[in-house]
Protein backbone atom coordinates (compact mmCIF):
# COMPACT_ATOMS: atom_id res chain seq x y z
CA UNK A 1 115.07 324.14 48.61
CA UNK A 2 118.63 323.58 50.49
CA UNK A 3 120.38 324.31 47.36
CA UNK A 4 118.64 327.05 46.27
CA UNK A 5 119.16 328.80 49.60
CA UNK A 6 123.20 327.84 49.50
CA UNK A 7 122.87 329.78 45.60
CA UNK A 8 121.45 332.60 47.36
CA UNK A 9 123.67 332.91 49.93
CA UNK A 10 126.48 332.39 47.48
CA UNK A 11 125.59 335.40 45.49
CA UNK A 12 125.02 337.67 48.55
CA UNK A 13 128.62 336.71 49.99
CA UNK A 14 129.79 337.21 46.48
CA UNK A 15 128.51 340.81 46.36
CA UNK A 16 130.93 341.60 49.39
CA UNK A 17 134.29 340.68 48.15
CA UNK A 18 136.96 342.81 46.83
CA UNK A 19 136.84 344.03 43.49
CA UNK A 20 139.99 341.88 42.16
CA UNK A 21 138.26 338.57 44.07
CA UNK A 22 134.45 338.68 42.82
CA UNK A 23 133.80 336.53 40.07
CA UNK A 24 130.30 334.54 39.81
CA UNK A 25 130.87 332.44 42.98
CA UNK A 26 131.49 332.22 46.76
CA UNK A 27 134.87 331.06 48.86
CA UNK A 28 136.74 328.82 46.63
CA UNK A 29 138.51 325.39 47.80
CA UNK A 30 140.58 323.16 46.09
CA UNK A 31 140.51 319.06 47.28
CA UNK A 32 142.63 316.07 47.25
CA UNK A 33 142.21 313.03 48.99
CA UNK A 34 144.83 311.19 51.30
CA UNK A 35 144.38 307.54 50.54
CA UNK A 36 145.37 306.19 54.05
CA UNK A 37 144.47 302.95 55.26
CA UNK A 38 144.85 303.58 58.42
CA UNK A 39 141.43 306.25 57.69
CA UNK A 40 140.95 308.38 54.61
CA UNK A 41 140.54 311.75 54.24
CA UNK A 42 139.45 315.02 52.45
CA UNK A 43 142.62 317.83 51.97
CA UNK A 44 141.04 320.95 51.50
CA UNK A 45 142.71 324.30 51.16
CA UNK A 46 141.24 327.37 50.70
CA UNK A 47 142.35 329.84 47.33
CA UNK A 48 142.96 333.12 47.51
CA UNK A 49 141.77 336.11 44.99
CA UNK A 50 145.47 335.65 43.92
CA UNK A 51 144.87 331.63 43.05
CA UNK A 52 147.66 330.78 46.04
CA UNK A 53 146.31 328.05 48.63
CA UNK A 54 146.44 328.23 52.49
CA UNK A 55 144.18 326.73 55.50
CA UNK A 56 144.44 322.93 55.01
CA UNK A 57 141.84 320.96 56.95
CA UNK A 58 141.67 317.55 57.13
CA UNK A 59 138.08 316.00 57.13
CA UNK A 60 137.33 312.13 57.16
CA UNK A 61 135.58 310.04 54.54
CA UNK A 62 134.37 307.32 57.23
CA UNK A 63 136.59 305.07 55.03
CA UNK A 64 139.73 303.61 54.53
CA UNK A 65 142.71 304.11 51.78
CA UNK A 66 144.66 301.50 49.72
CA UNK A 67 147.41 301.34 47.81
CA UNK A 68 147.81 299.24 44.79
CA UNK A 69 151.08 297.32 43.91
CA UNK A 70 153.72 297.66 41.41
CA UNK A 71 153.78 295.16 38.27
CA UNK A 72 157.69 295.44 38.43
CA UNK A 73 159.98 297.78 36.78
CA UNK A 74 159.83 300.74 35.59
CA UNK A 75 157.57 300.81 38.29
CA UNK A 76 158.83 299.62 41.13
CA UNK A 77 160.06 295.83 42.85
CA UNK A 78 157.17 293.67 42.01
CA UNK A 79 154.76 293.58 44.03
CA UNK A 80 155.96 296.34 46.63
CA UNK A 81 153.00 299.15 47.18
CA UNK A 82 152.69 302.01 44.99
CA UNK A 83 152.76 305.19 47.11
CA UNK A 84 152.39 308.16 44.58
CA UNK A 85 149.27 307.52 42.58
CA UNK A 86 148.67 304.22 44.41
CA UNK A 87 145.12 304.25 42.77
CA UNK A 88 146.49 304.46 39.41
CA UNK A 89 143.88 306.88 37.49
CA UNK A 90 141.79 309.81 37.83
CA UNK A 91 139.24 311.06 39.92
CA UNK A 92 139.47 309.50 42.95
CA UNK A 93 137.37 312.96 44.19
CA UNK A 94 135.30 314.88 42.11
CA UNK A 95 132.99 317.95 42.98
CA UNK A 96 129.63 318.79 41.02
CA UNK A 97 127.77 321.45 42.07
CA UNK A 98 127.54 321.80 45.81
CA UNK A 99 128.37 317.63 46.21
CA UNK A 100 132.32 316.07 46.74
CA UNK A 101 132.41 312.52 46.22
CA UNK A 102 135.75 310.63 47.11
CA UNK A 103 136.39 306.65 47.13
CA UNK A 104 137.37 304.76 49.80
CA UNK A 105 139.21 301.62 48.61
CA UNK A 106 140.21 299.78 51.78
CA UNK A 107 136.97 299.81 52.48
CA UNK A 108 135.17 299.08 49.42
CA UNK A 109 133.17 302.22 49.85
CA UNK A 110 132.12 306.01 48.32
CA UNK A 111 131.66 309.07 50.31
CA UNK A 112 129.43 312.21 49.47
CA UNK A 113 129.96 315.60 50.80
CA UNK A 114 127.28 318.59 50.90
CA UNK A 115 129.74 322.00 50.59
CA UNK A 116 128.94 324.92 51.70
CA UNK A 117 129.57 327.73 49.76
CA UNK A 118 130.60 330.03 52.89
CA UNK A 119 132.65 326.95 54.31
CA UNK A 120 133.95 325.02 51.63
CA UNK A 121 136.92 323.80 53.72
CA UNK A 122 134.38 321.79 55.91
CA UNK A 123 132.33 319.61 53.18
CA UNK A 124 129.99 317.54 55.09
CA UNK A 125 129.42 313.73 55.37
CA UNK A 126 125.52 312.97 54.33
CA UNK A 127 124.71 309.57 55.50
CA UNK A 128 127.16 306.88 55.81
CA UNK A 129 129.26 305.41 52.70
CA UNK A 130 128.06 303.37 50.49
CA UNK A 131 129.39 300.18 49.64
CA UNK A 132 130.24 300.38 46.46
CA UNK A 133 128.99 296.73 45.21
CA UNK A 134 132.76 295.73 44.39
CA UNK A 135 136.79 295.59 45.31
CA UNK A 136 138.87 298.94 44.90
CA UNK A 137 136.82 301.27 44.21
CA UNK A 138 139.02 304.11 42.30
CA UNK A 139 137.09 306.67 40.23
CA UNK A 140 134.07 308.39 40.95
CA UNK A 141 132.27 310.59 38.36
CA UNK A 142 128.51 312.66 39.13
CA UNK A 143 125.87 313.58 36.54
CA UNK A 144 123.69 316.45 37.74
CA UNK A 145 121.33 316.29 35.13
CA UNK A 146 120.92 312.36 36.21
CA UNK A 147 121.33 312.96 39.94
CA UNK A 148 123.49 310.14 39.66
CA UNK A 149 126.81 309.09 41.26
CA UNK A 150 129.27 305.99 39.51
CA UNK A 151 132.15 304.79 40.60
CA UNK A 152 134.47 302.14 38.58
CA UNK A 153 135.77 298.87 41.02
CA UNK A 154 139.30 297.82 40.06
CA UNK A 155 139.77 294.95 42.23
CA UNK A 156 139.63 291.27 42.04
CA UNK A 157 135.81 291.99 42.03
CA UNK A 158 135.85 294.92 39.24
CA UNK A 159 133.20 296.88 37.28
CA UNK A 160 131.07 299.74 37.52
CA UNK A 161 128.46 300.70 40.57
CA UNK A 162 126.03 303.55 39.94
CA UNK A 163 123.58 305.82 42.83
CA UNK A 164 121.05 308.20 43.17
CA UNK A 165 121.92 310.85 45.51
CA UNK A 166 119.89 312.58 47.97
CA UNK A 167 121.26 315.51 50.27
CA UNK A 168 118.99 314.15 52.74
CA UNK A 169 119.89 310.44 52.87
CA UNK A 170 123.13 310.51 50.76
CA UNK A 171 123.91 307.51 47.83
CA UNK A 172 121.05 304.79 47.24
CA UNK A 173 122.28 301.79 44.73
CA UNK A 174 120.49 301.85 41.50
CA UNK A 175 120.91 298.83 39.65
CA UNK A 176 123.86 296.07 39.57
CA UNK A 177 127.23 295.88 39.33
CA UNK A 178 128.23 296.08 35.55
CA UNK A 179 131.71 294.32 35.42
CA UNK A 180 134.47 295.39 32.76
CA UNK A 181 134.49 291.86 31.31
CA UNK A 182 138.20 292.15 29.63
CA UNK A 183 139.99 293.48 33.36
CA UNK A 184 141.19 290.67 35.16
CA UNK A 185 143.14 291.78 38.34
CA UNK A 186 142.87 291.55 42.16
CA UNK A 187 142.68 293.45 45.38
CA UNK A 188 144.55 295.36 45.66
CA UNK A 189 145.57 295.20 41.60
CA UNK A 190 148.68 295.75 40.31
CA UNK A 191 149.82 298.08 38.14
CA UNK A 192 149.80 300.94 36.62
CA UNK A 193 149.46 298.56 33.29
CA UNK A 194 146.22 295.97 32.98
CA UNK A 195 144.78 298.39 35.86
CA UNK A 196 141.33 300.66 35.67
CA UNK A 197 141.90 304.31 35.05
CA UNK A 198 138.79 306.65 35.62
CA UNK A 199 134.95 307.21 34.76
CA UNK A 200 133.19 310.13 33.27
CA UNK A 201 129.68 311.09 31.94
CA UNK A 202 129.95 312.58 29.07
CA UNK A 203 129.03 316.56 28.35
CA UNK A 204 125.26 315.67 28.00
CA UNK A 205 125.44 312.25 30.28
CA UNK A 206 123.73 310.54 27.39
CA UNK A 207 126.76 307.67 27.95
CA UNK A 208 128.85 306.97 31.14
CA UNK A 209 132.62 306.11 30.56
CA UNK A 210 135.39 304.03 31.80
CA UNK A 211 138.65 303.57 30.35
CA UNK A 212 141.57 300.98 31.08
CA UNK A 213 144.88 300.54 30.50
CA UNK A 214 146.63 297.64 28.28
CA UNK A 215 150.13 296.32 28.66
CA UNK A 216 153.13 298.27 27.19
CA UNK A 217 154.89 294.70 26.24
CA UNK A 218 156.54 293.43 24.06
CA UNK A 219 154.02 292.88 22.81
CA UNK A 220 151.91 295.75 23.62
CA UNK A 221 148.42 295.00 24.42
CA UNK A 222 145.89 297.84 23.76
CA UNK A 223 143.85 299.28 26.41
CA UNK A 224 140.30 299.54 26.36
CA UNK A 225 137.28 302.30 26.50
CA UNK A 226 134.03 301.19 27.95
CA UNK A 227 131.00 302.88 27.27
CA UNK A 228 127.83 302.30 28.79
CA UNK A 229 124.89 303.74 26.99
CA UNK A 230 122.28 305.89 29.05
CA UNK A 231 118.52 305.35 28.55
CA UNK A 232 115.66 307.11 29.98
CA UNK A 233 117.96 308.20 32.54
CA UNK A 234 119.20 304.68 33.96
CA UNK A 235 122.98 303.58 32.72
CA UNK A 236 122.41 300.56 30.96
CA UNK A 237 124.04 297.12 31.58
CA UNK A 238 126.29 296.54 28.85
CA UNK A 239 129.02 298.80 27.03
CA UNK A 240 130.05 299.00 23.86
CA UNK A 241 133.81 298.15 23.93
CA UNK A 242 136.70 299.83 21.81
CA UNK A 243 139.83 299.19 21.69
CA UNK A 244 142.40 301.63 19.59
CA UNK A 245 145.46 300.32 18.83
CA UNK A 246 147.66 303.09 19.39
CA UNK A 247 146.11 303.73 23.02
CA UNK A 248 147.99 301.49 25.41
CA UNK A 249 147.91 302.36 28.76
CA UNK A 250 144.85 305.03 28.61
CA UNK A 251 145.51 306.94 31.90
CA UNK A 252 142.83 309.55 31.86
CA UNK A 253 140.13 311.17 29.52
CA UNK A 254 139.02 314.39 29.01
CA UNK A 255 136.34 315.32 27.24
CA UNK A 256 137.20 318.49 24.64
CA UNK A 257 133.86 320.87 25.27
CA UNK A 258 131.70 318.39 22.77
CA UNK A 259 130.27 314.57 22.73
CA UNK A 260 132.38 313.57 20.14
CA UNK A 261 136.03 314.84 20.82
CA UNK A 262 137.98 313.90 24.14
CA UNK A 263 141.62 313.43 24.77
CA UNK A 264 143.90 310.68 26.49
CA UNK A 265 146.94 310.57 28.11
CA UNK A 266 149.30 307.72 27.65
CA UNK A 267 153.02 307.80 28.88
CA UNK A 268 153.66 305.31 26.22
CA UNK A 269 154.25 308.28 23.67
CA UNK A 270 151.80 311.46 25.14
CA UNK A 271 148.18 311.73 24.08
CA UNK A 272 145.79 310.80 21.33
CA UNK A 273 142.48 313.21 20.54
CA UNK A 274 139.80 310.69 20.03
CA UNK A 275 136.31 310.43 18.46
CA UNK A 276 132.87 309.06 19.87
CA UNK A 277 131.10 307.99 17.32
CA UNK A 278 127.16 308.28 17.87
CA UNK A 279 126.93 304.13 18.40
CA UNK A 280 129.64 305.17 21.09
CA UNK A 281 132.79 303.25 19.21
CA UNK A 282 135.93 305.25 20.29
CA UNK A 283 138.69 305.92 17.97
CA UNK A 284 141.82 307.70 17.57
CA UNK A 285 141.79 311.19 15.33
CA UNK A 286 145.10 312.48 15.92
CA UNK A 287 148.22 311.11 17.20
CA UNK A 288 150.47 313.22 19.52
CA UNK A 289 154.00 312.34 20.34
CA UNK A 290 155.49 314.27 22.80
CA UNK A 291 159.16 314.48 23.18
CA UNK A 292 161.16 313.48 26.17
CA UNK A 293 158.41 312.91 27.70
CA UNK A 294 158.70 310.86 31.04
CA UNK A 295 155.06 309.47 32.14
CA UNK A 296 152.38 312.18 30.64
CA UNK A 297 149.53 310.49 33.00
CA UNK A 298 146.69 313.38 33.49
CA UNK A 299 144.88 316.08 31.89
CA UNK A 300 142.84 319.12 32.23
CA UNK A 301 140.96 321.29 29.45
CA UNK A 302 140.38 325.12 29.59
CA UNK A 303 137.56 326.69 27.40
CA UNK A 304 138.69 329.92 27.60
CA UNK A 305 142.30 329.39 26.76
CA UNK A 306 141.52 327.11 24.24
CA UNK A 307 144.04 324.50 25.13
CA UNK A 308 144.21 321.16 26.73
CA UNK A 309 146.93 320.93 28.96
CA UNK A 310 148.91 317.67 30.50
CA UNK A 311 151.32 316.94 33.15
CA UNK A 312 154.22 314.42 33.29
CA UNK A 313 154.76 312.60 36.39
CA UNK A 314 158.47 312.43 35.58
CA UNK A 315 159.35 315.73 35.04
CA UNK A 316 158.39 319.09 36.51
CA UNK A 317 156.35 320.72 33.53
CA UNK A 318 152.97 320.76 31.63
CA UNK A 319 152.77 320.17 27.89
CA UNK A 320 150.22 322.81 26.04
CA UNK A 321 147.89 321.14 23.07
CA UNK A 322 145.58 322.42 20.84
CA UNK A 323 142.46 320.77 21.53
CA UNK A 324 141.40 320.09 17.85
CA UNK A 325 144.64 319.22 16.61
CA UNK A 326 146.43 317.69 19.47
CA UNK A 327 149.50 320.24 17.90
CA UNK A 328 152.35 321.30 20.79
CA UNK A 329 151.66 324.75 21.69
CA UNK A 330 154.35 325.20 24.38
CA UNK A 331 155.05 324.08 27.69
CA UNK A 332 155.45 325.42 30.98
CA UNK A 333 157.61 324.66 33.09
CA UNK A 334 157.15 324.51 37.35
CA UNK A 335 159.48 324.29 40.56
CA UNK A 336 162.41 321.39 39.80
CA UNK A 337 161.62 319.58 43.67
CA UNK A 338 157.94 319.52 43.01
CA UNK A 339 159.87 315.94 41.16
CA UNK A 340 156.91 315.75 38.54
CA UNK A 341 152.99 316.36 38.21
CA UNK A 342 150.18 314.29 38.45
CA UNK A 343 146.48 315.10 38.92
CA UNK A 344 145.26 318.80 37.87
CA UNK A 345 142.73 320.71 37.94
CA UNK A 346 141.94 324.07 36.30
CA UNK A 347 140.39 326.98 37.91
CA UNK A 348 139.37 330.22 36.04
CA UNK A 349 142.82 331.51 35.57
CA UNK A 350 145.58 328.90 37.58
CA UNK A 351 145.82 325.52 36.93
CA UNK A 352 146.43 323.18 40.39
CA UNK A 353 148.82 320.12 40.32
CA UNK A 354 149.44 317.38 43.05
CA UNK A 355 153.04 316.80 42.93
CA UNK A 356 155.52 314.23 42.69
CA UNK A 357 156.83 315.84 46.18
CA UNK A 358 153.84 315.83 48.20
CA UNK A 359 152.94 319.86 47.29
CA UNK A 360 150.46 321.14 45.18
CA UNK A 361 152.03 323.64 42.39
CA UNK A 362 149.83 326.52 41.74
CA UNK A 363 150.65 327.85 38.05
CA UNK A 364 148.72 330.77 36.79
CA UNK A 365 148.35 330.17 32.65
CA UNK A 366 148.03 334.43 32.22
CA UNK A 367 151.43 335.18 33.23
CA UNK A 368 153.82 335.06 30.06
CA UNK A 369 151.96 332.16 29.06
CA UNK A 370 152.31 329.64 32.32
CA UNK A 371 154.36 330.36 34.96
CA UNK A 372 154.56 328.82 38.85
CA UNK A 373 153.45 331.15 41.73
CA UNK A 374 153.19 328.86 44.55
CA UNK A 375 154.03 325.63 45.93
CA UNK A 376 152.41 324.48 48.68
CA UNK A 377 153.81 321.92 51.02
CA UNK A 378 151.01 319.03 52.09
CA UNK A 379 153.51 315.70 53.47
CA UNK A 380 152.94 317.32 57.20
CA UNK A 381 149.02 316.29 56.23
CA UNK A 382 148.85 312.49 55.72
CA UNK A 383 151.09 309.93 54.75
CA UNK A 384 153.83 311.31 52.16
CA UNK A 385 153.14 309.89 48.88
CA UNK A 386 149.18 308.90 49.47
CA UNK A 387 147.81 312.04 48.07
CA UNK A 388 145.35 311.25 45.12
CA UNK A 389 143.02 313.31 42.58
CA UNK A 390 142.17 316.96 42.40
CA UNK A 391 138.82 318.81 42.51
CA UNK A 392 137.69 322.47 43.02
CA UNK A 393 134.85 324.09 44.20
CA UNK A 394 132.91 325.89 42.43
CA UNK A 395 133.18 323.68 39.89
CA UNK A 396 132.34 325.33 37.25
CA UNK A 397 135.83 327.47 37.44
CA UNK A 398 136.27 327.94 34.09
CA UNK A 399 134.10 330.75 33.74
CA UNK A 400 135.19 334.14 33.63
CA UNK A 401 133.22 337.30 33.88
């Protein structure tokens, strides 16, 4: 009943915005999470018609941040903390629906949010957090069709936790913890390499996901895909494990707008389009080398533009791929002192990117193909150099009317 009352009042705020703002949904907001131990917390900012941000407002997880450590170089003196992209993956805070969800790994916890669609900057704690049955948790990914929350642990005590969520009560533990038997780490990990990246259902949440990163050598060690079958609506025990040998440290996944066809990032060389099989083996289709590329780390797919679209934590610009292929279609560059991009996000029309120098880089992909038309400065927020993961609400922004 709640949620059909927030889609009704959704549609009648709708009906009252300007002509050049109303789409299909209400105020939009765009998240990222600060990852302090000292106390986490929810970033949110609101968007404009225009896709530019304003209004940050900070809003506590009732948990705490941690940062993981460095193996050594590139990457830092070994075993100093790794501020940017201390959790070393994706989706550290997702949205689904009217629900955030954001992990709290000092605390060994996950948060859930009810948003309201005429408040979205003010997403609202339901219950306490859950403890997340493990060390680290990092990634959190939501299955509507399941009603059902995971999160991947990539701590000394790793693998994957799964919920039922209630708006009333908030995250209930449905079975164990399912541990990535081949990750062998501690709390906080080190990394980026040998660390756990990120968790995803995939389109029809018939499997649940989680990919991890190998070693880059020499040798190099091949990472590894997890995937965890889904019967009669419970996420089963045991996953089938793959293990391509081109994919070495697999950073994120995105699935391509099918079961069968997702893409990874790897800064070893740029990204590989790979194939689910229907017995969930993983393997790699096409092969794409990017040039001069520094650290491409994240993606972020668009429907309507047809292109997949991935950001390089070493240098200020997004690569363009065709999403069948995994061809170069161009690349757009942003603002030289955003220093890089990591997490994105893609919303109708502008694509969102937490930056190297603790901004968010707002580029809208209509203009001449890409171009930058804000950066927005977030260090006076939280600690500089915590910020992690990128979500927007509504999520379904990739619609267009």
């Amino acid at each position: 009943m709640l949620l059909l009352f927030i889609l009704t009042m959704c549609l009648a705020f709708a009906s009252t915005l300007p002509t050049q703002g109303r789409y299909d949904d209400c105020e939009r907001a765009i998240y990222t999470l600060s990852n302090n131990p000292d106390g986490n917390n929810i970033l949110a900012l609101s968007v404009s018609y225009d896709g530019t941000l304003s209004s940050p407002t900070l809003t506590p997880t009732g948990g705490k941040g941690l940062l993981g450590l460095s193996v050594g170089p590139p990457f830092g003196p070994v075993g100093t903390t790794v501020g940017v992209d201390g959790l070393f993956g994706q989706g550290s805070v997702v949205v689904s629906e009217n629900y955030l969800f954001a992990v709290n790994p000092g605390s060994h916890t996950l948060s859930m949010f009810v948003i309201y669609p005429w408040a979205p900057l003010y997403p609202k704690l339901v219950g306490k957090p859950a403890d997340t049955q493990g060390d680290f948790p990092q990634s959190v990914t939501y299955s509507a069709q399941l009603n059902t929350a995971c999160v991947v642990n990539g701590g000394a005590k790793n693998g994957v936790a799964c919920f039922t969520v209630s708006i009333e009560t908030g995250l209930t533990p449905v079975g164990g913890l399912r541990p990535l038997k081949k990750l062998h780490t501690n709390t906080p990990p080190s990394g980026p390499p040998d660390s756990a990246s990120g968790i995803l259902f995939n389109p029809s949440s018939s499997a649940l996901l989680v990919i991890v990163k190998g070693t880059p050598g020499p040798p190099a060690v091949p990472g590894y895909i997890y995937a965890f079958a889904v019967n009669n609506g419970q996420v089963s025990s045991d996953a089938i494990i793959s293990s391509p040998s081109a994919l070495i440290l697999d950073y994120s996944m995105v699935f391509l707008g099918s079961e069968t066809s997702a893409l990874v990032a790897d800064p070893t060389f740029g990204a590989s389009i790979v194939n689910i099989a229907s017995n969930l083996t993983v393997s790699e289709t096409y092969h794409t080398t990017i040039p001069n590329q520094g650290a491409v780390c994240w993606a972020a797919y668009s429907r309507h533009y047809g292109t997949v679209y991935v950001t390089d934590a070493n240098h200020p610009n997004v690569t363009a791929l065709d999403p069948v292929s995994g061809a170069i279609k161009g690349a757009i560059q942003f603002q030289a002192d955003a220093l890089g991009g990591f997490d994105t996000t893609i919303n109708r029309q502008w694509m969102y990117i937490l930056s190297g120098a603790n901004s968010i880089v707002v580029v809208d992909l209509e203009e001449s193909g890409g171009t930058a038309v804000q950066q927005f400065g977030i260090a006076q927020e939280g600690p500089a150099g915590h910020w992690q993961g990128m979500a927007v609400y509504p999520a379904h922004g990739d619609r267009f009317l």
